[in-house]
Protein backbone atom coordinates (compact mmCIF):
# COMPACT_ATOMS: atom_id res chain seq x y z
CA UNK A 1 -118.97 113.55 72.84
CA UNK A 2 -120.43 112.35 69.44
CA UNK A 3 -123.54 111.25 70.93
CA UNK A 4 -124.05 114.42 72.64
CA UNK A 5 -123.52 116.25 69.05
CA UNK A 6 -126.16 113.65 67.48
CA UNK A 7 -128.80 114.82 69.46
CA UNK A 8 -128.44 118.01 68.62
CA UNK A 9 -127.64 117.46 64.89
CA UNK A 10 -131.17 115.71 65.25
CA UNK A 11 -132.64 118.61 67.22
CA UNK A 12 -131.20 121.34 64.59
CA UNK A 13 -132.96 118.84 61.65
CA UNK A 14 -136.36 118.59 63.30
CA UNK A 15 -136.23 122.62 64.45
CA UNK A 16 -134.91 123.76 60.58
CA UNK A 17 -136.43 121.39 58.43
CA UNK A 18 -135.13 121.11 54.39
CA UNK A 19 -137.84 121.08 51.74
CA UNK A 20 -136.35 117.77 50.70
CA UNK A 21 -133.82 115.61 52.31
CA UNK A 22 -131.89 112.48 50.84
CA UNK A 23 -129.54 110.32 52.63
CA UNK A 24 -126.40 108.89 51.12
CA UNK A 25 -125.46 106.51 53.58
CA UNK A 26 -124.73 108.12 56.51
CA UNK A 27 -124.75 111.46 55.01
CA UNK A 28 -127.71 113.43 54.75
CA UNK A 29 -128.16 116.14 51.89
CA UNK A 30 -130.54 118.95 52.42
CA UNK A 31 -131.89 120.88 49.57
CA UNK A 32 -134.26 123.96 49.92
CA UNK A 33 -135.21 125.77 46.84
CA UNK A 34 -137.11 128.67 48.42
CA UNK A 35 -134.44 129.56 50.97
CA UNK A 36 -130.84 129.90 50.78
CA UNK A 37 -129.45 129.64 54.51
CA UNK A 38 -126.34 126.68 54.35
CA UNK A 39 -127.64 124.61 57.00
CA UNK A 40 -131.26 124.05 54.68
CA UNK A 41 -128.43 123.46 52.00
CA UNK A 42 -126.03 121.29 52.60
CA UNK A 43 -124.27 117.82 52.85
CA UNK A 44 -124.05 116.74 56.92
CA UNK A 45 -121.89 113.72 57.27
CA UNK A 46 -122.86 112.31 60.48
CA UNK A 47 -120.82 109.07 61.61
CA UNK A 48 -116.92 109.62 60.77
CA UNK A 49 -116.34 105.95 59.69
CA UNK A 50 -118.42 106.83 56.50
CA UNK A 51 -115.91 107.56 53.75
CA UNK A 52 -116.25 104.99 51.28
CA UNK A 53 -116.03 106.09 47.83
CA UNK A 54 -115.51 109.77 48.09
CA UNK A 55 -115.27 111.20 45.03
CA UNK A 56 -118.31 109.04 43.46
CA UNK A 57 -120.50 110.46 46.21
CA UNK A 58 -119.35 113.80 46.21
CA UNK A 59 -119.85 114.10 42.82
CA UNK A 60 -123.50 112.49 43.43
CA UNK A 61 -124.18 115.21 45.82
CA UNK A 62 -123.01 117.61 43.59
CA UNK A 63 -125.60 116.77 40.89
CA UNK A 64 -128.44 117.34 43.43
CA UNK A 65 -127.25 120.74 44.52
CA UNK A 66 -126.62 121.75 40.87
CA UNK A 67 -130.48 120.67 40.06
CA UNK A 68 -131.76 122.93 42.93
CA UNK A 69 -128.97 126.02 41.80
CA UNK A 70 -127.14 125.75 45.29
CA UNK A 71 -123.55 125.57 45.46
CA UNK A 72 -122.60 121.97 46.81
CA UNK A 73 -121.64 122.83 50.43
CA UNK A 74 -120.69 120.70 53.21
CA UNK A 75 -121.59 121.57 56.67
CA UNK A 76 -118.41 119.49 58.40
CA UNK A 77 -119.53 118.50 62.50
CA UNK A 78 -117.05 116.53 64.76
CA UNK A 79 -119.46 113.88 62.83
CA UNK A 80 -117.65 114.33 60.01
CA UNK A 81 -114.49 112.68 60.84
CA UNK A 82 -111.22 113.13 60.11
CA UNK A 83 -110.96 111.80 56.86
CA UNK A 84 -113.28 113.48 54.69
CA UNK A 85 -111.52 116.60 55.81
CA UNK A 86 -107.98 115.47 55.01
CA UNK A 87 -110.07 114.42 51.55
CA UNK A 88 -111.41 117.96 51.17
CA UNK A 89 -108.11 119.55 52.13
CA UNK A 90 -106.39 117.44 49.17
CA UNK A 91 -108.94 118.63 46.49
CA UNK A 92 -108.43 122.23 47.63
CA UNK A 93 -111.99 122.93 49.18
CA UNK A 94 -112.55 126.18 51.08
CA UNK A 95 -113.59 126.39 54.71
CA UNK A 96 -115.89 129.11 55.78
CA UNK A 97 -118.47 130.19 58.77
CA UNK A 98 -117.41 128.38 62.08
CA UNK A 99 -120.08 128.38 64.25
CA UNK A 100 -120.57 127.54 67.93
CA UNK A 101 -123.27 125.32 69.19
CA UNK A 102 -124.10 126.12 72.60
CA UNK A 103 -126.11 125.57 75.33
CA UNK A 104 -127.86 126.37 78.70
CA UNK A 105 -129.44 124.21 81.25
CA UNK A 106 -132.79 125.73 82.29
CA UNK A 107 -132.32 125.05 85.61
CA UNK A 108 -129.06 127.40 85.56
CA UNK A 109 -131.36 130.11 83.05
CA UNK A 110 -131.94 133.23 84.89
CA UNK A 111 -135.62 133.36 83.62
CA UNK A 112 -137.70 133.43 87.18
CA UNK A 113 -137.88 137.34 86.83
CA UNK A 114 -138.44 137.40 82.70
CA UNK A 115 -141.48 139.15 81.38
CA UNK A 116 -144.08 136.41 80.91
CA UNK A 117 -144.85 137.04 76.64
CA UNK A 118 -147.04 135.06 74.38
CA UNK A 119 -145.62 133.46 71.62
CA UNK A 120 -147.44 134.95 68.33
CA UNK A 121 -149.89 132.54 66.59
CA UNK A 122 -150.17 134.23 63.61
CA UNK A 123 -147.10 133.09 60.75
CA UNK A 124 -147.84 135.48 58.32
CA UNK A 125 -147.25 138.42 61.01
CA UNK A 126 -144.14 136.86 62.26
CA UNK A 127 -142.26 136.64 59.29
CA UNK A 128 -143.23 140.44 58.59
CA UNK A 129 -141.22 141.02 61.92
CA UNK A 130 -138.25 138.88 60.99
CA UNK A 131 -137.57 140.03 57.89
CA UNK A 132 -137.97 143.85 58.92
CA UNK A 133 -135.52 142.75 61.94
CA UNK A 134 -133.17 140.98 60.16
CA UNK A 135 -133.21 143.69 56.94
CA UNK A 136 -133.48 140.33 54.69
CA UNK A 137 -135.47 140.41 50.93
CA UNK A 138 -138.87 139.87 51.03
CA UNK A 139 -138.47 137.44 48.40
CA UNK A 140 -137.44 135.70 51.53
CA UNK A 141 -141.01 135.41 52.74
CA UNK A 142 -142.76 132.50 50.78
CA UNK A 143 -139.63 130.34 52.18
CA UNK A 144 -139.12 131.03 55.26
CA UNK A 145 -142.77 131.02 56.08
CA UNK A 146 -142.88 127.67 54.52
CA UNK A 147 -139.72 126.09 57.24
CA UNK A 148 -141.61 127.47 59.94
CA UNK A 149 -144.98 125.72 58.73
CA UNK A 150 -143.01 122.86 58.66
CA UNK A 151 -141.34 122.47 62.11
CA UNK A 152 -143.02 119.57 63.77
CA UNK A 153 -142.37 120.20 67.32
CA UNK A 154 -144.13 123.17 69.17
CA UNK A 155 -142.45 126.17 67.84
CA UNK A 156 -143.11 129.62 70.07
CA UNK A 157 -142.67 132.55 67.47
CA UNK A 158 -141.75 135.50 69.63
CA UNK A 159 -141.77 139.20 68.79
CA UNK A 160 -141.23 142.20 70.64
CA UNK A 161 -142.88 144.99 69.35
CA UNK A 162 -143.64 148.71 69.70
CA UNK A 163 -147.25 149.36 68.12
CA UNK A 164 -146.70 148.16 64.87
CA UNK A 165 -143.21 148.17 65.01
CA UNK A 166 -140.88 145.00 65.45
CA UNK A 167 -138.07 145.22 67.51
CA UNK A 168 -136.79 142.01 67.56
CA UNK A 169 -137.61 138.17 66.68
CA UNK A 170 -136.96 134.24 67.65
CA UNK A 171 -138.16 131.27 67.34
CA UNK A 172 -137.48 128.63 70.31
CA UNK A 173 -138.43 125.33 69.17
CA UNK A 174 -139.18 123.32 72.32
CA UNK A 175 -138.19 119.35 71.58
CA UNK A 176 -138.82 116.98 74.81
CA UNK A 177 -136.30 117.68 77.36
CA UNK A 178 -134.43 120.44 74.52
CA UNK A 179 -135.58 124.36 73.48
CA UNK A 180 -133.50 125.32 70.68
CA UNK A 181 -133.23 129.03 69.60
CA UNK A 182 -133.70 130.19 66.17
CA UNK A 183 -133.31 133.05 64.12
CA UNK A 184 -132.28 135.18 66.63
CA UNK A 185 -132.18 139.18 65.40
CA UNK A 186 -132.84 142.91 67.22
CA UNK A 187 -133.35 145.68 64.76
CA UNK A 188 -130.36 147.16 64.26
CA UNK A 189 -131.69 150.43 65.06
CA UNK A 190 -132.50 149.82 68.78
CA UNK A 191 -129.56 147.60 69.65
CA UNK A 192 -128.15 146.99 72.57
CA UNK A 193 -130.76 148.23 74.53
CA UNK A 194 -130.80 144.99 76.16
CA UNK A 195 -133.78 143.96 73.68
CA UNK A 196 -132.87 140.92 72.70
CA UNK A 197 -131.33 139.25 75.82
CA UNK A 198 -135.44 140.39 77.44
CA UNK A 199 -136.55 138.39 74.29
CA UNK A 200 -134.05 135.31 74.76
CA UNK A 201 -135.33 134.90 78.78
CA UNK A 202 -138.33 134.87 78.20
CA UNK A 203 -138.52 132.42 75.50
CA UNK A 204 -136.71 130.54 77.83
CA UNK A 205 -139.09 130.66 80.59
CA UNK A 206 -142.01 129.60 78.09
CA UNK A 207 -139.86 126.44 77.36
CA UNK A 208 -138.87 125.73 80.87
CA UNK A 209 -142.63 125.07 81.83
CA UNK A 210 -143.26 123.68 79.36
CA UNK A 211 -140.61 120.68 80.17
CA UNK A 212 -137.26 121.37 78.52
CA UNK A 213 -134.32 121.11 80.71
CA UNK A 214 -131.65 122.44 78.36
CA UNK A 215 -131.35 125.21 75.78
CA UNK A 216 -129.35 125.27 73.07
CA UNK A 217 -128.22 127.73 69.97
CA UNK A 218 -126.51 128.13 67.24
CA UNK A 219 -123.52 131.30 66.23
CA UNK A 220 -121.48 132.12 64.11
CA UNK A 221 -117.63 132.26 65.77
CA UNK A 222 -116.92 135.98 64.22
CA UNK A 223 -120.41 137.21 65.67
CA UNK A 224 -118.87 139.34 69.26
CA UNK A 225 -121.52 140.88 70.06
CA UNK A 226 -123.90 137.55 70.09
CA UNK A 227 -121.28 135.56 71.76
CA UNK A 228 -120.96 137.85 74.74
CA UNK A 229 -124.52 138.09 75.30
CA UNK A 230 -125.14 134.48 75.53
CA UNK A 231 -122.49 133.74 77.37
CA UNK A 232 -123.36 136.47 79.75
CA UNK A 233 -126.68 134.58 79.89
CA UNK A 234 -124.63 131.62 81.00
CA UNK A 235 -124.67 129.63 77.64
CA UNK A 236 -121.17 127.33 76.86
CA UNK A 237 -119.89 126.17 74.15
CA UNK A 238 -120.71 122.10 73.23
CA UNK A 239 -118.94 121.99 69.68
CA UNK A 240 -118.56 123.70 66.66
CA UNK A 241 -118.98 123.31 62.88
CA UNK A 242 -118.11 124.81 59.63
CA UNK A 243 -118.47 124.60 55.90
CA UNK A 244 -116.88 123.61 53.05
CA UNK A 245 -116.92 124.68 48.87
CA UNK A 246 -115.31 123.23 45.95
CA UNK A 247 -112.41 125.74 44.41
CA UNK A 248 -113.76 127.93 42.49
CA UNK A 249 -117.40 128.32 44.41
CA UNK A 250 -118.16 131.24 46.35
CA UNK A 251 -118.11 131.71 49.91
CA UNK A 252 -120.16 134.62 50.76
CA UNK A 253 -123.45 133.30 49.44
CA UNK A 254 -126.41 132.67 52.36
């Protein structure tokens, strides 16, 4: 089980890269100042039989997020372990934002009828889309255009569009045998018109011959409407994950 959620914890890192990353021991502590999403923000303790001195660490981490103006968050894996949660618990730190990991192999995908579609090549153009799809702040854009420049493996940025028009977005970040999905969004004012799951299949179907052999995503648990689609696209849960604030931080920031 926890070497099936390294590889993707390794997958998600290479996919969504963090402006800067430091490790502290096993944990490593992502900081982006141009983007606020958690998982470009956060602690991710990855080997449960790291919990040596706590509160010194903690605290260490704490300095770093306070430098970049994040709120020190923890994104908490079955990596995690046991005991840094019992830890947390004690000091009265919230929990917030399960999310699902799932995944999908290709074989399995039904992708042999999807609409053939060309990944975009231009960056600039795609983050116009996904920030008109997602309704997000352009002062998003210098940010998120930077992650995207950044992801190392061959990244397909797919659009579907009407003229000018963006109807909905995703990135599928094909790694080896792995095609993780990214930033998944339909415009909320053509939804479920079956938009998305079109886009989804045939991302898939550029990945698939291209090599990979499994897909994989991420959710959030309260998100219905997402979960039923992918599972109706045959997509099962591997794990899940949440985060964690100190008292007194705020839970509803990005």
């Amino acid at each position: 089980m926890l070497a099936k959620v390294r590889r993707f914890e390794a997958a998600g890192f290479r996919a969504w890269p963090a402006a800067a990353v430091h490790y502290d021991g096993t944990w490593v502590v992502r900081l982006t100042a141009g983007h606020p999403a958690k998982r470009l923000n956060s602690v991710n303790p990855l080997d449960p039989g790291d919990v040596g001195h706590l509160a010194e660490r903690i605290a260490r981490a704490g300095r770093r997020f306070e430098a970049y103006g994040r709120p020190l968050t923890f994104r908490i894996s079955p990596l995690s372990g046991a005991a840094l949660s019992a830890h947390l618990d004690a000091e009265g730190w919230s929990r917030f934002d399960e999310s699902l990991v799932m995944r999908l192999p290709l074989a399995q995908a039904p992708v042999d009828d999807a609409i053939d579609h060309i990944p975009l090549k231009d960056i600039s153009r795609f983050v116009s889309a996904s920030l008109k799809v997602h309704d997000a702040d352009a002062s998003l854009r210098p940010g998120l255009s930077e992650i995207i420049g950044a992801i190392q493996p061959e990244a397909g940025l797919f659009a579907l569009e009407r003229g000018e028009e963006a109807l909905a977005t995703l990135i599928c970040v094909h790694d080896g045998d792995l095609a993780g999905l990214f930033e998944i969004a339909t415009d909320k004012a053509v939804r479920k018109q079956g938009l998305g799951r079109q886009l989804i299949l045939s991302a898939l179907k550029w990945a698939r011959l291209r090599g990979a052999r499994q897909a994989w995503l991420q959710v959030e648990a309260a998100n219905a409407p997402a979960l039923a689609l992918y599972h109706s696209l045959g997509f099962e849960e591997a794990y899940r994950y949440h985060y964690r604030r100190p008292p007194g931080s705020k839970v509803d920031q990005a």
